[in-house]
Protein backbone atom coordinates (compact mmCIF):
# COMPACT_ATOMS: atom_id res chain seq x y z
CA UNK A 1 4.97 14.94 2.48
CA UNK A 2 1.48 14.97 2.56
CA UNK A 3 -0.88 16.36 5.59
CA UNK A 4 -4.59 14.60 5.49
CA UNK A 5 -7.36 15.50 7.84
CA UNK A 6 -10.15 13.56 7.90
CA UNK A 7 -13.40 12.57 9.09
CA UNK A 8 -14.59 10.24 6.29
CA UNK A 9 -12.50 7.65 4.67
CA UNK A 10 -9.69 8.55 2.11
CA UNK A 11 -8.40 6.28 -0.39
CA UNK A 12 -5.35 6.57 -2.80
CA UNK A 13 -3.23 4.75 -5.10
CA UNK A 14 0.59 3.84 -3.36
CA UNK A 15 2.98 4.88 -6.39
CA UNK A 16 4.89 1.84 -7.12
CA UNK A 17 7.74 3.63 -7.68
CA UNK A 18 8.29 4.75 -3.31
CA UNK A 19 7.03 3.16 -0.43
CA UNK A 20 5.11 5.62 1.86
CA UNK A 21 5.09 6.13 5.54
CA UNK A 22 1.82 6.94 6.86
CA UNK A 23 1.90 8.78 10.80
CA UNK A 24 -1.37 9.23 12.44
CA UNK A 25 -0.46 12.30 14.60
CA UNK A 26 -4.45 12.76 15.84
CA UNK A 27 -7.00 10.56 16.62
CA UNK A 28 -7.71 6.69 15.67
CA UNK A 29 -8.16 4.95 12.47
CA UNK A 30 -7.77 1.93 10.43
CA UNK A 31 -5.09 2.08 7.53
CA UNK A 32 -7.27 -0.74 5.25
CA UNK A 33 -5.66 -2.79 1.63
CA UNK A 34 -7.15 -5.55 -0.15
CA UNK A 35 -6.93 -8.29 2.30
CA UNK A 36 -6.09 -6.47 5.22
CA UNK A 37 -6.45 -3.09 8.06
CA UNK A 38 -4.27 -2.57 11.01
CA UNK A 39 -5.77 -0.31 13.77
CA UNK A 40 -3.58 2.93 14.38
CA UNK A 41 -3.69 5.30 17.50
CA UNK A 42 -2.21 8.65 17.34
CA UNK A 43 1.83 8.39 17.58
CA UNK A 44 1.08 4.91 15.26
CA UNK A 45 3.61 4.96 11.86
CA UNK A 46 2.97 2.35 9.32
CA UNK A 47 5.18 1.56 6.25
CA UNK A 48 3.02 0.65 2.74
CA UNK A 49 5.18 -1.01 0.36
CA UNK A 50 5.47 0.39 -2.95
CA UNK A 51 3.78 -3.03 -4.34
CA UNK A 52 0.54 -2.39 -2.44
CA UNK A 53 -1.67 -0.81 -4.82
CA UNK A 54 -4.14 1.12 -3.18
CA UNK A 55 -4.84 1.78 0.67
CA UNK A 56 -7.84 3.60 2.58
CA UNK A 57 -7.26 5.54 5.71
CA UNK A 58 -10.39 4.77 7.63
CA UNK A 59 -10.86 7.17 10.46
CA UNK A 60 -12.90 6.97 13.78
CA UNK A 61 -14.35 10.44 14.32
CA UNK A 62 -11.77 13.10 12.69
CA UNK A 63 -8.08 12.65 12.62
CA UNK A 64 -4.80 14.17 11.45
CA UNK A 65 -2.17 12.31 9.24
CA UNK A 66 1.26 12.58 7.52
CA UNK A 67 2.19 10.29 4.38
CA UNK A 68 5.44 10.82 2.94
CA UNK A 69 7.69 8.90 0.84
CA UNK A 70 10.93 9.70 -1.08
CA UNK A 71 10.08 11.03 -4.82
CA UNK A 72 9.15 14.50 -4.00
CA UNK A 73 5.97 15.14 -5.80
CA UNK A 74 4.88 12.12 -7.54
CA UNK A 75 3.86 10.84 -3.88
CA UNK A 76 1.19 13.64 -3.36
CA UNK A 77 -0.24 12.85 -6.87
CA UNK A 78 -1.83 9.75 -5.84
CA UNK A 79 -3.64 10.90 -3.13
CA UNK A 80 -7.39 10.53 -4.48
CA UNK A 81 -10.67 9.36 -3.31
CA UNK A 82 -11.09 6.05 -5.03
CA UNK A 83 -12.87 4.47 -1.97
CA UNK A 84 -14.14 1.76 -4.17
CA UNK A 85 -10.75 0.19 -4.69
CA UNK A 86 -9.91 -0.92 -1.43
């Protein structure tokens, strides 16, 4: 499990091997893929399938996160600024 707080955009890299539930405990955002963003409001939990390749939390003003998936540590690995992918 994997806390993010953020006031910019954050992008990572889903590990195909675990899909990954992101919980937006604070604030608003966007959760933004290639071809797609769903709005979230704080209490909002999202499932990313393992197949998605890369996602970008997009925040409005700052906000608090948890992503978590089952895999232990190869999920917090991904997480990486790679805005340019999404």
């Amino acid at each position: 499990m994997e806390r993010l707080a953020a006031e910019e955009a954050l992008a990572w890299a889903v590990d195909p091997r675990s899909v990954q539930v992101v919980c937006l405990l604070e604030g608003t955002a966007s959760l933004a893929w290639a071809g797609g963003e769903q709005r979230l409001a704080a209490g909002d939990t999202v499932v990313v399938p393992a197949a998605m390749g890369s996602v970008e939390l997009r925040p409005w003003g700052a906000c608090v996160a948890v992503v978590a998936g089952a895999g232990g540590q190869h999920l917090v690995d991904p997480l990486a600024k790679e805005s340019d992918d999404v």
